[in-house]
Protein backbone atom coordinates (compact mmCIF):
# COMPACT_ATOMS: atom_id res chain seq x y z
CA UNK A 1 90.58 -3.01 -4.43
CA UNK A 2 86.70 -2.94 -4.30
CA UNK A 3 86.58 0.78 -4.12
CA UNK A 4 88.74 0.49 -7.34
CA UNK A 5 86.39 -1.37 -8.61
CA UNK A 6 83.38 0.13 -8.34
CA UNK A 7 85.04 3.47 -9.86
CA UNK A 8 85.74 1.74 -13.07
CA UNK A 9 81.96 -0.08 -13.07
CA UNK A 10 80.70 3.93 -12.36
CA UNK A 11 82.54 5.31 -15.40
CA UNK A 12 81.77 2.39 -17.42
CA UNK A 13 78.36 3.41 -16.78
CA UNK A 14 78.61 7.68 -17.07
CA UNK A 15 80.57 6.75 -20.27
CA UNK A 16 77.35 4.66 -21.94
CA UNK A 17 74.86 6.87 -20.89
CA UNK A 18 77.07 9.78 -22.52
CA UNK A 19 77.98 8.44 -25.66
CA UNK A 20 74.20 7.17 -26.31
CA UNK A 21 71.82 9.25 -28.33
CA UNK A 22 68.47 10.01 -27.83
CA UNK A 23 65.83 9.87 -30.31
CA UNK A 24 62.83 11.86 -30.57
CA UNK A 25 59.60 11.44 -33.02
CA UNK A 26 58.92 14.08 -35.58
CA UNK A 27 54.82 14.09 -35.39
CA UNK A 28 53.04 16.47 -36.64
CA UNK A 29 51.54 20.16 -34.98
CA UNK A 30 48.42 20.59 -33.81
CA UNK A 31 46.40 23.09 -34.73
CA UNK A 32 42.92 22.44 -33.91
CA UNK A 33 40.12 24.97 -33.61
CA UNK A 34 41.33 28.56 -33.48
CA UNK A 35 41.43 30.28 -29.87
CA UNK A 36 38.85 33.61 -31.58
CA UNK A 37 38.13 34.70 -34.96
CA UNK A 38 37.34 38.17 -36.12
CA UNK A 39 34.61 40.26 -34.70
CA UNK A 40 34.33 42.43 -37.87
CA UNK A 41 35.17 42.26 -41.26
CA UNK A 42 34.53 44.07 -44.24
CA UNK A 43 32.64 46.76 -42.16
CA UNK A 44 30.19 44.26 -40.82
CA UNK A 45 29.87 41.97 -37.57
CA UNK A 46 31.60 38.31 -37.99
CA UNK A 47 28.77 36.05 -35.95
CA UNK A 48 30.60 32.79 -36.29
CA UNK A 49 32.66 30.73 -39.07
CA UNK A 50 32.11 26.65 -39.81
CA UNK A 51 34.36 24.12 -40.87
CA UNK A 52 32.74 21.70 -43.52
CA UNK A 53 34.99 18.72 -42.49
CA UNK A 54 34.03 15.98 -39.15
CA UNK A 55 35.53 16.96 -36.26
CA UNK A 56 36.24 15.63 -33.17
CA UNK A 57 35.19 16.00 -29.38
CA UNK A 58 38.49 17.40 -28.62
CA UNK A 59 38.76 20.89 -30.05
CA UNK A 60 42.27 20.22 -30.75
CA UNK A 61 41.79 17.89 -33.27
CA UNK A 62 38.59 19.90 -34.91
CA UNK A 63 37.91 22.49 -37.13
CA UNK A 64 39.22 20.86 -40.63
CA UNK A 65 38.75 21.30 -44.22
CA UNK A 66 37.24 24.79 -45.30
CA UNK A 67 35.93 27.54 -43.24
CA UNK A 68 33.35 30.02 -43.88
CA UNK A 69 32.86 33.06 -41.92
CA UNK A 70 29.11 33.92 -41.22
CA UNK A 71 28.36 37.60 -40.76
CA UNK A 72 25.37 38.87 -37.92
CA UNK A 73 22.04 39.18 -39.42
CA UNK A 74 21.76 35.96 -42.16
CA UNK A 75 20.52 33.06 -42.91
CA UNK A 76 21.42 30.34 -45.42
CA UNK A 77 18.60 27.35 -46.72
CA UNK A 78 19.66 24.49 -48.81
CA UNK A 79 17.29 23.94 -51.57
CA UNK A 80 17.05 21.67 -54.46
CA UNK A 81 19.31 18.83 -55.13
CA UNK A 82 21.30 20.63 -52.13
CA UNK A 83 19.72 19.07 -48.99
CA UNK A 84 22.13 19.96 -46.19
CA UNK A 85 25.13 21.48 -45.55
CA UNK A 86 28.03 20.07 -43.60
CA UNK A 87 28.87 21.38 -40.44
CA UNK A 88 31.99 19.42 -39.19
CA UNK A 89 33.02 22.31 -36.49
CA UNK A 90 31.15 25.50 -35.57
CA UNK A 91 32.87 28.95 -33.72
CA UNK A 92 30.06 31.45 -32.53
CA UNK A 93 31.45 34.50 -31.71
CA UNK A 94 30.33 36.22 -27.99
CA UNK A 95 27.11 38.31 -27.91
CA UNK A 96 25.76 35.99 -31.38
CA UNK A 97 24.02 33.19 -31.71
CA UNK A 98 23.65 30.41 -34.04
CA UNK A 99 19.85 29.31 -34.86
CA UNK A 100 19.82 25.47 -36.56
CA UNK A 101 16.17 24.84 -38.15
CA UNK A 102 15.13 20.97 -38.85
CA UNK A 103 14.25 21.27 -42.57
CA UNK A 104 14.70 23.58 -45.56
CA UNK A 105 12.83 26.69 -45.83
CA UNK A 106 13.44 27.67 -42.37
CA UNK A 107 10.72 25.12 -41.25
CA UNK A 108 10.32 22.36 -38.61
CA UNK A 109 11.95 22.44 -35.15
CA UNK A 110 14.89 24.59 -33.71
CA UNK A 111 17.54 25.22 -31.98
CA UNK A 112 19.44 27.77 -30.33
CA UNK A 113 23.34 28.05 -30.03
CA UNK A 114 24.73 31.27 -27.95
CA UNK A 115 28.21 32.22 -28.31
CA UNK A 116 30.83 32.60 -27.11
CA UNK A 117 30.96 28.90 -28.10
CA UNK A 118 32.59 26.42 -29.70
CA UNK A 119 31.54 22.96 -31.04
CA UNK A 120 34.41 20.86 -32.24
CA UNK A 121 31.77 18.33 -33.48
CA UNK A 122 28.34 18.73 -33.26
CA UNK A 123 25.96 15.80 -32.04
CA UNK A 124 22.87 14.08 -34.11
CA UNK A 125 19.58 15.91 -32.62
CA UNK A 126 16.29 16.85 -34.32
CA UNK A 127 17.81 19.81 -36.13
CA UNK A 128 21.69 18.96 -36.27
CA UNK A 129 21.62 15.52 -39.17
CA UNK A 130 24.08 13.06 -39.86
CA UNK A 131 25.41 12.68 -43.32
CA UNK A 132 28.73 11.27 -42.81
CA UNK A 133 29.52 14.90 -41.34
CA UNK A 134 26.96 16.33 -39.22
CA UNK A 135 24.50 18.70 -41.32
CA UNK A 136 22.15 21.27 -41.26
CA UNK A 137 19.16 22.83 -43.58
CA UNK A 138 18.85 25.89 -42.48
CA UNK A 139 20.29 28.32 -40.26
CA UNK A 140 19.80 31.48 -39.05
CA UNK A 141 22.74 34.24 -37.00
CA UNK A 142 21.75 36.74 -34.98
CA UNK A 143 23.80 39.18 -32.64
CA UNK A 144 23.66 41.58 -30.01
CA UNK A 145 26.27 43.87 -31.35
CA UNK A 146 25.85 46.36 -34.09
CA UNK A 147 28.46 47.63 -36.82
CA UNK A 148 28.98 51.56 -36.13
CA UNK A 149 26.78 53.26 -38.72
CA UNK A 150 27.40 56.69 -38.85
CA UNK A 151 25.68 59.40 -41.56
CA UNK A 152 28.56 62.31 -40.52
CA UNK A 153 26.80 66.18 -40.71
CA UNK A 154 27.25 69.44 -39.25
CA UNK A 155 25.25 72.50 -38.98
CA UNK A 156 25.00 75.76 -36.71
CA UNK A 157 22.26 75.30 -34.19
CA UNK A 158 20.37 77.88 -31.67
CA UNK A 159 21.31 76.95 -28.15
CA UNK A 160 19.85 80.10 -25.86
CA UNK A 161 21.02 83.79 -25.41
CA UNK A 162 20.40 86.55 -23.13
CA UNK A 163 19.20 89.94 -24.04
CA UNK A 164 20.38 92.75 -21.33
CA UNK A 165 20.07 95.64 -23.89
CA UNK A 166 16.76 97.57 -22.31
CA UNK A 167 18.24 97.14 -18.91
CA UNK A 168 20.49 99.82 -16.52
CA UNK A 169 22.35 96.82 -14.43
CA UNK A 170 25.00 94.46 -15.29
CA UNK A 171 23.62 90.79 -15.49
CA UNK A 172 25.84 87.33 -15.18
CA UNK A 173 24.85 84.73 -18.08
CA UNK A 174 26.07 80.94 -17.97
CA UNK A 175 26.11 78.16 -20.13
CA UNK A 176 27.33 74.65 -19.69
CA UNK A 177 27.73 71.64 -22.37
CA UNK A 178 29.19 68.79 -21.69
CA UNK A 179 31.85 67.95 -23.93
CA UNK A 180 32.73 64.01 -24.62
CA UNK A 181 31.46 61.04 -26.08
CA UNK A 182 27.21 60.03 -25.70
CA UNK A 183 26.69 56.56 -27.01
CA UNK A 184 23.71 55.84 -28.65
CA UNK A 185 21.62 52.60 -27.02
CA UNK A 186 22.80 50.18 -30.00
CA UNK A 187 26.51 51.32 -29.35
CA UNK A 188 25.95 51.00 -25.38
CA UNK A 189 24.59 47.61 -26.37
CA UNK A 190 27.80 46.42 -28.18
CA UNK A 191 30.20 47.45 -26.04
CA UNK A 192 28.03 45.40 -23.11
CA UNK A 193 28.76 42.07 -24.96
CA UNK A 194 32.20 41.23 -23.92
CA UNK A 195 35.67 43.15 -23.19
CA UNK A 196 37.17 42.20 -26.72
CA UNK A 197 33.68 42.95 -28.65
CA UNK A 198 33.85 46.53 -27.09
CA UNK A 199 37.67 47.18 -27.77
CA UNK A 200 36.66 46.06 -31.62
CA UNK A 201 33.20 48.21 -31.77
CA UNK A 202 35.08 50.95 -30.29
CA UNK A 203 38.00 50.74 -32.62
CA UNK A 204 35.86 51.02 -35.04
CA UNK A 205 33.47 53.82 -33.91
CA UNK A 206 36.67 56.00 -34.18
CA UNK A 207 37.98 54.80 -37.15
CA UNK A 208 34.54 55.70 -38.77
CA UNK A 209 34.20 58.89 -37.28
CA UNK A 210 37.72 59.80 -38.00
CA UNK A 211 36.73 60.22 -41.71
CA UNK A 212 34.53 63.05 -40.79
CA UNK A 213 36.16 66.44 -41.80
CA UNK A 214 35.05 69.81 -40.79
CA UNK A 215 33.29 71.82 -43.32
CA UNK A 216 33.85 75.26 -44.09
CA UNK A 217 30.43 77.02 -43.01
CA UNK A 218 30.73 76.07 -39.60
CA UNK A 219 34.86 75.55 -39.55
């Protein structure tokens, strides 16, 4: 009888737990700051990108509102009734670095950033302001890497010879070139940065060079 019993009580029990439902909450994704950005675009080197809305210390909850990317080799000053400019979340890409000034005009106090880096929400200092968003007057990017610039030509040029013509005996002659690839020190210098900012650079190197035909003097 009590074994009886308790087998009723147990299926009583499997029975509830089956024919209950379980609810789950719909929330919302998170998206957050992006895991890389572009390395080039355009035919030029992407140093960083900022977000203009407040982040947060977590980079999952940071990088909001609109983004800007910032290419190597710029700078950007507020100026007139423009005072700062709102930097909510900052990405600096690797081998580039982000220079924050204290006032307009590239004047007053700085501070380097070096990438790779990024800073969901950037703290008060003596360059980096608050103004309900953290802010900045002037800035300054700068990178390591350099866009493949490459002025294609071709021409026949004088290597050596041998002249054997006033002589009775046989002679050997040799040459060797090596055949490949010499980087110049800028390209060297690029692909040094990180794996991903040579694979880019690299890319393209050859996509640039792959638009150079042969002409037909020197076929």
């Amino acid at each position: 009888m009590g074994d009886e019993k308790t087998n009723i009580l147990a299926k009583f029990f499997i029975g509830l737990f089956l024919g209950s439902e379980v609810s789950a909450s719909d929330g919302t994704p998170v998206e957050g700051c992006p895991s890389e950005i572009p390395i080039t675009k355009d035919g030029k080197i992407v140093a960083g990108m900022i977000y203009d809305r407040k982040g947060h210390d977590l980079p999952e909850l940071s990088c909001l509102g609109g983004s800007k990317l910032w290419y190597a080799e710029t700078k950007y000053t507020t100026a007139g009734e423009v005072r700062n400019m709102g930097v909510g979340s900052v990405i600096i890409n690797p081998g580039c670095t982000l220079i924050v000034l204290q006032h307009p005009n590239y004047a007053g106090s700085y501070k380097k950033f070096s990438g790779p880096k990024t800073i969901p929400n950037p703290p008060k200092t003596a360059t980096i302001h608050n103004c309900g968003v953290p802010c900045v007057a002037s800035i300054l990017w700068t990178c390591k890497q350099s866009y493949p610039s490459c002025i294609p030509a071709d021409k026949w040029q004088y290597v050596t010879e041998l002249d054997n013509s006033a002589q009775t005996v046989s002679a050997h002659f040799t040459y060797e070139k090596k055949v490949g690839t010499e980087w110049s020190h800028s390209m060297e210098q690029s692909q040094s940065v990180s794996a991903t900012v040579s694979a880019e650079i690299s890319a393209e190197f050859w996509v640039v060079t792959a638009k150079v035909g042969v002409s037909a003097t020197t076929g």
